[in-house]
Protein backbone atom coordinates (compact mmCIF):
# COMPACT_ATOMS: atom_id res chain seq x y z
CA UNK A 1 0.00 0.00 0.00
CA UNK A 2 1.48 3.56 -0.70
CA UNK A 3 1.23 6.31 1.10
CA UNK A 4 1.48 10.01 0.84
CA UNK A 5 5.21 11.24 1.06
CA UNK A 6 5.75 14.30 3.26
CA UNK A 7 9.70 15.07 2.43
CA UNK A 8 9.85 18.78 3.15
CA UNK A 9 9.67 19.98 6.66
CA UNK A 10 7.42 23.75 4.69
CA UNK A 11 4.92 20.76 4.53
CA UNK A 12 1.27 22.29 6.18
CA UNK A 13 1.04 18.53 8.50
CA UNK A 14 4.56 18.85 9.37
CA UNK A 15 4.26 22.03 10.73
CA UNK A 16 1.07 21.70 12.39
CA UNK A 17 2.48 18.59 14.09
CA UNK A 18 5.49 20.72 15.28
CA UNK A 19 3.07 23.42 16.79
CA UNK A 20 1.72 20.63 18.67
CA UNK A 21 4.79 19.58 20.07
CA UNK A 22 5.59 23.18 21.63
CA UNK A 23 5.58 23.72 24.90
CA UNK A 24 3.55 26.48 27.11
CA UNK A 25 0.84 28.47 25.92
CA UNK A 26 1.67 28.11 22.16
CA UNK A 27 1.53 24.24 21.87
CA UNK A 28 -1.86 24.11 24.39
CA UNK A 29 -3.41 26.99 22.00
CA UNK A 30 -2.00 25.04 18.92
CA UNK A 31 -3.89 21.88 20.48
CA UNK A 32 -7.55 23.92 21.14
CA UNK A 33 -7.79 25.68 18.27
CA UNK A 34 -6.90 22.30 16.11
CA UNK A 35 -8.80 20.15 18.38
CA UNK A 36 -6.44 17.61 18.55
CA UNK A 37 -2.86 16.67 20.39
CA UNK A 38 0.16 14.64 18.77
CA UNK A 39 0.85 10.91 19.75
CA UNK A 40 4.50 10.18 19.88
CA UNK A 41 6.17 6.74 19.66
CA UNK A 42 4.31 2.90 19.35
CA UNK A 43 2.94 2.89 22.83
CA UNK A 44 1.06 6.00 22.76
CA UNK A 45 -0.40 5.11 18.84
CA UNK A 46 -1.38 1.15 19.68
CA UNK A 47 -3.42 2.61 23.09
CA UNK A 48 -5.56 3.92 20.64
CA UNK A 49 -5.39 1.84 18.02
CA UNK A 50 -9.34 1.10 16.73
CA UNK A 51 -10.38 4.04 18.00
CA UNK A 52 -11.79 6.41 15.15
CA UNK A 53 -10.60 9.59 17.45
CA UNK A 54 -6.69 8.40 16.32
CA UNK A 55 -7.68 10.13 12.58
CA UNK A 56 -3.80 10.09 11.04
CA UNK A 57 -1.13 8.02 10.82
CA UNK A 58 2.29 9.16 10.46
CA UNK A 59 5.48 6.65 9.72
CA UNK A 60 8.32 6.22 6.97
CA UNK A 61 10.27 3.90 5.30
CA UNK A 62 12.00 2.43 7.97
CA UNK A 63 8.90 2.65 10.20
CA UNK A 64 6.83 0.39 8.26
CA UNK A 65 9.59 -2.19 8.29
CA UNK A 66 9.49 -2.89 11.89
CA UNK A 67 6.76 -5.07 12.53
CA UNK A 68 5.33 -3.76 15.36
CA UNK A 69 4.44 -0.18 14.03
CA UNK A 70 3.38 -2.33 10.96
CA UNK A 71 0.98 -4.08 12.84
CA UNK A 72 -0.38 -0.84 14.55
CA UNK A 73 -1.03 0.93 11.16
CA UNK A 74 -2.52 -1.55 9.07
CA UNK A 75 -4.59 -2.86 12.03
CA UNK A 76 -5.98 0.05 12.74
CA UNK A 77 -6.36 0.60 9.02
CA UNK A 78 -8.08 -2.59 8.79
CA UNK A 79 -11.03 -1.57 11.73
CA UNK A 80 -11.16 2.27 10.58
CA UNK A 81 -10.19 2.60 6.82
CA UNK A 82 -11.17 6.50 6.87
CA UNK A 83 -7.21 6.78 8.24
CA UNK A 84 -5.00 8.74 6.53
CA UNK A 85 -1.91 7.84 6.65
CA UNK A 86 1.46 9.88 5.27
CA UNK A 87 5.20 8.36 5.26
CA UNK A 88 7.23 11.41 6.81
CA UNK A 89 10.88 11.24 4.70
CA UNK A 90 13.27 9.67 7.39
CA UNK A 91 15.49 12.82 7.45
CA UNK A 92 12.80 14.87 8.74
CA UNK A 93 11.98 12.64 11.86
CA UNK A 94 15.19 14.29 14.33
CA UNK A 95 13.05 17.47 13.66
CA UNK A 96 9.73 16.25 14.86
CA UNK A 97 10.71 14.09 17.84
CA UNK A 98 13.18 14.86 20.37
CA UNK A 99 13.37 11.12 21.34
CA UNK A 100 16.63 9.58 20.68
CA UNK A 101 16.36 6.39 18.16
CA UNK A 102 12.14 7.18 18.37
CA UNK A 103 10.26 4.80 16.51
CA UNK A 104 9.12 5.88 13.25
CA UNK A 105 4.94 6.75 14.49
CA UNK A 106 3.03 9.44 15.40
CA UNK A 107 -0.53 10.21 15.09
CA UNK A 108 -3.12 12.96 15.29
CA UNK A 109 -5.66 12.18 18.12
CA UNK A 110 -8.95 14.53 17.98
CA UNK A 111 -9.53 15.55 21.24
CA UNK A 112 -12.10 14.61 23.37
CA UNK A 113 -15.14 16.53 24.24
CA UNK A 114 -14.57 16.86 27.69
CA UNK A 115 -11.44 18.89 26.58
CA UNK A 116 -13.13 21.03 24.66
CA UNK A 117 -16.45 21.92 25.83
CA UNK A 118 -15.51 25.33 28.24
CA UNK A 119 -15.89 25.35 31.31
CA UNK A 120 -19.18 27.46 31.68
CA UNK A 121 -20.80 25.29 29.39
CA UNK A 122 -20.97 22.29 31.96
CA UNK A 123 -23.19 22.52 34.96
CA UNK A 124 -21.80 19.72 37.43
CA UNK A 125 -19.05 16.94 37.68
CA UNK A 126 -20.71 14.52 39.69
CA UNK A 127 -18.67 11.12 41.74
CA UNK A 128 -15.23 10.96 42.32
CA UNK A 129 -12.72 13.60 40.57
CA UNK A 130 -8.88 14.17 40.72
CA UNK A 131 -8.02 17.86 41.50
CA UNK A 132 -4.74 19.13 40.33
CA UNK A 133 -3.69 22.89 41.66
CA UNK A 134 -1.26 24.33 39.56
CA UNK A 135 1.53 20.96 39.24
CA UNK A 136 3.38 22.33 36.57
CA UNK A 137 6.32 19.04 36.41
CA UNK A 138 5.06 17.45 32.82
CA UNK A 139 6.11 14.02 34.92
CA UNK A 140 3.78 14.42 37.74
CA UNK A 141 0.67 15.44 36.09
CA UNK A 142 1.33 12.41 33.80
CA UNK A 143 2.20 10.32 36.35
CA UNK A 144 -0.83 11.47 38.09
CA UNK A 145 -3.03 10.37 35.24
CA UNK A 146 -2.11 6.90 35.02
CA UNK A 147 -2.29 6.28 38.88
CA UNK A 148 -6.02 7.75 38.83
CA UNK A 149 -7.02 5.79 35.86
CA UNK A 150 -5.72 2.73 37.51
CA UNK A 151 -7.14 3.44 40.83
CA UNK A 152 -10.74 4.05 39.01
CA UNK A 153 -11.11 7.70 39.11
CA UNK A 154 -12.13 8.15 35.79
CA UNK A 155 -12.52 12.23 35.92
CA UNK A 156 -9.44 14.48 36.29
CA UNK A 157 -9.63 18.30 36.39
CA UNK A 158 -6.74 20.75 35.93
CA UNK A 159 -6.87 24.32 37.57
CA UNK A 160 -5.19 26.76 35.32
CA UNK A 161 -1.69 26.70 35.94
CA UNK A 162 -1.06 23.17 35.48
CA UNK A 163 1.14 21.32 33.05
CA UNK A 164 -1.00 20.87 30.00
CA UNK A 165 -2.80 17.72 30.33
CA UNK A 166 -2.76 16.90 26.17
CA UNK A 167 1.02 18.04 25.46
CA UNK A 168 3.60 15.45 24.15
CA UNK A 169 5.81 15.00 28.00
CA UNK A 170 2.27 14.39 30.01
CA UNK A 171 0.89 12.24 27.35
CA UNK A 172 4.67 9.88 27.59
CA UNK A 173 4.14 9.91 31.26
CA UNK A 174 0.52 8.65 31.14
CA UNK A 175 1.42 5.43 29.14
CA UNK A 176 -2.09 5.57 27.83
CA UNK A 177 -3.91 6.35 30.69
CA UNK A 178 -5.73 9.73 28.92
CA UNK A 179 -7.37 6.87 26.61
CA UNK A 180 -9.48 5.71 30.05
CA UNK A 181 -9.98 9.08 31.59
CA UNK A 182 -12.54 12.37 31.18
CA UNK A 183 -9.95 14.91 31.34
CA UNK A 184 -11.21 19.33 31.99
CA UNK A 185 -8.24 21.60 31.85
CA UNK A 186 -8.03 25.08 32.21
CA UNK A 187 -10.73 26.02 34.91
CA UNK A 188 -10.40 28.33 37.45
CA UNK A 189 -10.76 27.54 40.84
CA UNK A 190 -14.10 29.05 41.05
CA UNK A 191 -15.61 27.13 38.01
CA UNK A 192 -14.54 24.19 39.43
CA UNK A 193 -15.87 24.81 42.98
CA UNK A 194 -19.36 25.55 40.90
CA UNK A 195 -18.88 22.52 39.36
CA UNK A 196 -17.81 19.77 41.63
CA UNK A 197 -20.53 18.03 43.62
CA UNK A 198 -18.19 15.88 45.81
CA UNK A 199 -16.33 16.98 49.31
CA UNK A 200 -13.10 18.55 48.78
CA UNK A 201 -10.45 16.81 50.22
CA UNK A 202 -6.73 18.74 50.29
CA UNK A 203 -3.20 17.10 51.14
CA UNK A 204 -2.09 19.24 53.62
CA UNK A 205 1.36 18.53 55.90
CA UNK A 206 -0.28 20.79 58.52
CA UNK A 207 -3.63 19.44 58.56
CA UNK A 208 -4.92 17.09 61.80
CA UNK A 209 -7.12 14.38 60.13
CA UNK A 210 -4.88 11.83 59.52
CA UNK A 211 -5.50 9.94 55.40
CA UNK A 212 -6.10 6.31 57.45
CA UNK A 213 -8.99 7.97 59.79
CA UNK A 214 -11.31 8.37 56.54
CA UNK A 215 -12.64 5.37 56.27
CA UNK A 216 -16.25 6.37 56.29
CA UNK A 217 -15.92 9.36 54.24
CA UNK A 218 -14.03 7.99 51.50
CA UNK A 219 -17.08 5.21 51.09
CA UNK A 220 -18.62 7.92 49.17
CA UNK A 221 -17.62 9.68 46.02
CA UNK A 222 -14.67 12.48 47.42
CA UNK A 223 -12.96 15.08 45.13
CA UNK A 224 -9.34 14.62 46.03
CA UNK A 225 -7.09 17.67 45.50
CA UNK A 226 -3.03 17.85 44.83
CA UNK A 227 -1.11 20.71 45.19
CA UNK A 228 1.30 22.19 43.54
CA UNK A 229 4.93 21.31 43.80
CA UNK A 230 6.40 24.03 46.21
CA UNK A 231 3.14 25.65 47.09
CA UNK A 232 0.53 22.90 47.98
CA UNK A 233 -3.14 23.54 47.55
CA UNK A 234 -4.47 26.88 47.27
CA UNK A 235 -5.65 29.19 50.25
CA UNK A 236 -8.92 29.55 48.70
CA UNK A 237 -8.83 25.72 47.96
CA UNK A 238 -7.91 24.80 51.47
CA UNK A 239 -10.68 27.08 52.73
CA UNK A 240 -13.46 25.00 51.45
CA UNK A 241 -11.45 22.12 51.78
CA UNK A 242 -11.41 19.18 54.42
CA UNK A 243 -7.23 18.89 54.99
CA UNK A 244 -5.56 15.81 55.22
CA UNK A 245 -2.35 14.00 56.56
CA UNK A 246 -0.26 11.77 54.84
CA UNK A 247 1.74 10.28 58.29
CA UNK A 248 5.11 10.30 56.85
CA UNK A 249 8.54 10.02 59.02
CA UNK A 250 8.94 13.65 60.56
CA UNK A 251 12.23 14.01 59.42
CA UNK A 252 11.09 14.51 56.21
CA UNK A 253 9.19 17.26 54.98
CA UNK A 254 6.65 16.00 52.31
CA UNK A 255 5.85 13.63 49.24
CA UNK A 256 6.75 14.33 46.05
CA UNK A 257 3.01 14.99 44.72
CA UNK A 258 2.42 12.10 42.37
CA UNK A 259 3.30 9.77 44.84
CA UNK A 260 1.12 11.29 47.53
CA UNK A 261 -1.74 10.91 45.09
CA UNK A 262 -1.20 7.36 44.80
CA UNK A 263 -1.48 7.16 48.43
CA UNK A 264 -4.72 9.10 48.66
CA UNK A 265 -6.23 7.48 45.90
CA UNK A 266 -5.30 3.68 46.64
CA UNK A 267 -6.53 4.35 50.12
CA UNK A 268 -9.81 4.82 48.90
CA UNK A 269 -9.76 1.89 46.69
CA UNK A 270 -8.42 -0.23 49.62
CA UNK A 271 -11.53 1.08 51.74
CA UNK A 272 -13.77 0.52 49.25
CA UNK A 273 -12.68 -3.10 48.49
CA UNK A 274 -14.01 -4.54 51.84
């Protein structure tokens, strides 16, 4: 089967895909206005394989003669034929990824409507939700992700300020977990206070209720929030907040903030399971 060639990096695809790569306000603007976000590498493209959301396909030469990202494109071919697909000239891939020795795939993913439908338009988020306040590591918010979609909590929201949840470094660190989650981004903290039917619940190293005295609370859908790296949670958060304790050895300060959300989260899970 042939494919388009794309062999000059003026090319319109090959520039929108490098707009989608940028980082900041430019890439998440680049990624709204386009509706869609860039899948880098095999991992990222067979999550969605079969999916009709994953619209493009892009590979080369050498791509299509490894046989796992030959597998991924005609498979997903095969279930939605609509694909397009374009073979990138091999020269041009050190401009679009930053990977060393990536694998010869990308793909266009539209974005999902909870991504794109504004804030203002949505009246309530009801059940459990995953807060994030302004984490701004690409790694953490990623690493976030995949923790709440394996601990169940299918709804993440990010308060402005936050690592963009759709660029190329949070999408890496998810391993696929976007794929299983409804992700909001770009709220402020009071659309999402508006919004969110569930108690608040905020990590807090000064706070007195300890995470393991919960157990009847977290029966019941809770709205757990993270704070930002060096910051924490918001005052205004906090304020409308229940706090919490993660008991930690007292010669240490605090958790990094992806692994205290794994502790909040699979706390409620263990509670749950009995």
């Amino acid at each position: 089967m042939n494919f388009e060639v794309i062999s000059s990096k003026d090319n319109s695809l090959f520039k929108e895909m490098r707009l989608l790569q940028a980082t900041g306000a430019k890439g998440q603007k680049a990624r709204t206005a386009g509706g869609h976000a860039l899948l880098e590498g095999i991992h990222l493209v067979q999550t969605w394989v079969g999916d009709p959301a994953l619209k493009t396909l892009i590979t080369s030469e050498i791509g299509l003669k490894n046989g796992e990202i030959a597998e991924a494109v005609y498979t997903h071919l095969e279930i939605c034929p609509l694909t397009k697909v374009y073979q990138l000239d091999s020269a041009l891939w050190d401009l679009l990824s930053d990977l060393v020795n990536a694998p010869h795939i990308a793909g266009l993913l539209n974005l999902p409507k909870s991504t794109l439908t504004p804030p203002q338009s949505i009246g309530t988020i009801e059940g459990d939700i995953v807060i994030l306040d302004r984490i701004q590591d690409a790694g953490n918010v990623g690493t976030i992700l995949r923790t709440a979609a394996a601990a169940g909590f299918t709804k993440v929201l990010a308060l402005s300020g936050c690592a963009h949840l759709w660029s190329s470094k949070v999408l890496r660190a998810g391993m696929g977990a976007h794929r299983l989650l409804d992700l909001y981004e770009g709220w402020t903290t009071q659309q999402m206070l508006s919004a969110v039917t569930a108690p608040l619940l905020a990590t807090s190293a000064e706070a007195s209720c300890d995470l393991y005295d919960l157990k009847e609370q977290l029966l019941h859908p809770v709205a757990w929030v993270m704070g930002s790296e060096g910051r924490g949670v918001s005052e205004e958060i906090l304020a409308q907040s229940r706090t919490i304790s993660i008991p930690i050895d007292p010669r240490l300060e605090s958790l990094n903030v992806s692994i205290a959300a794994a502790v909040c989260l699979f706390e409620t899970v263990r509670v749950r399971s009995y």
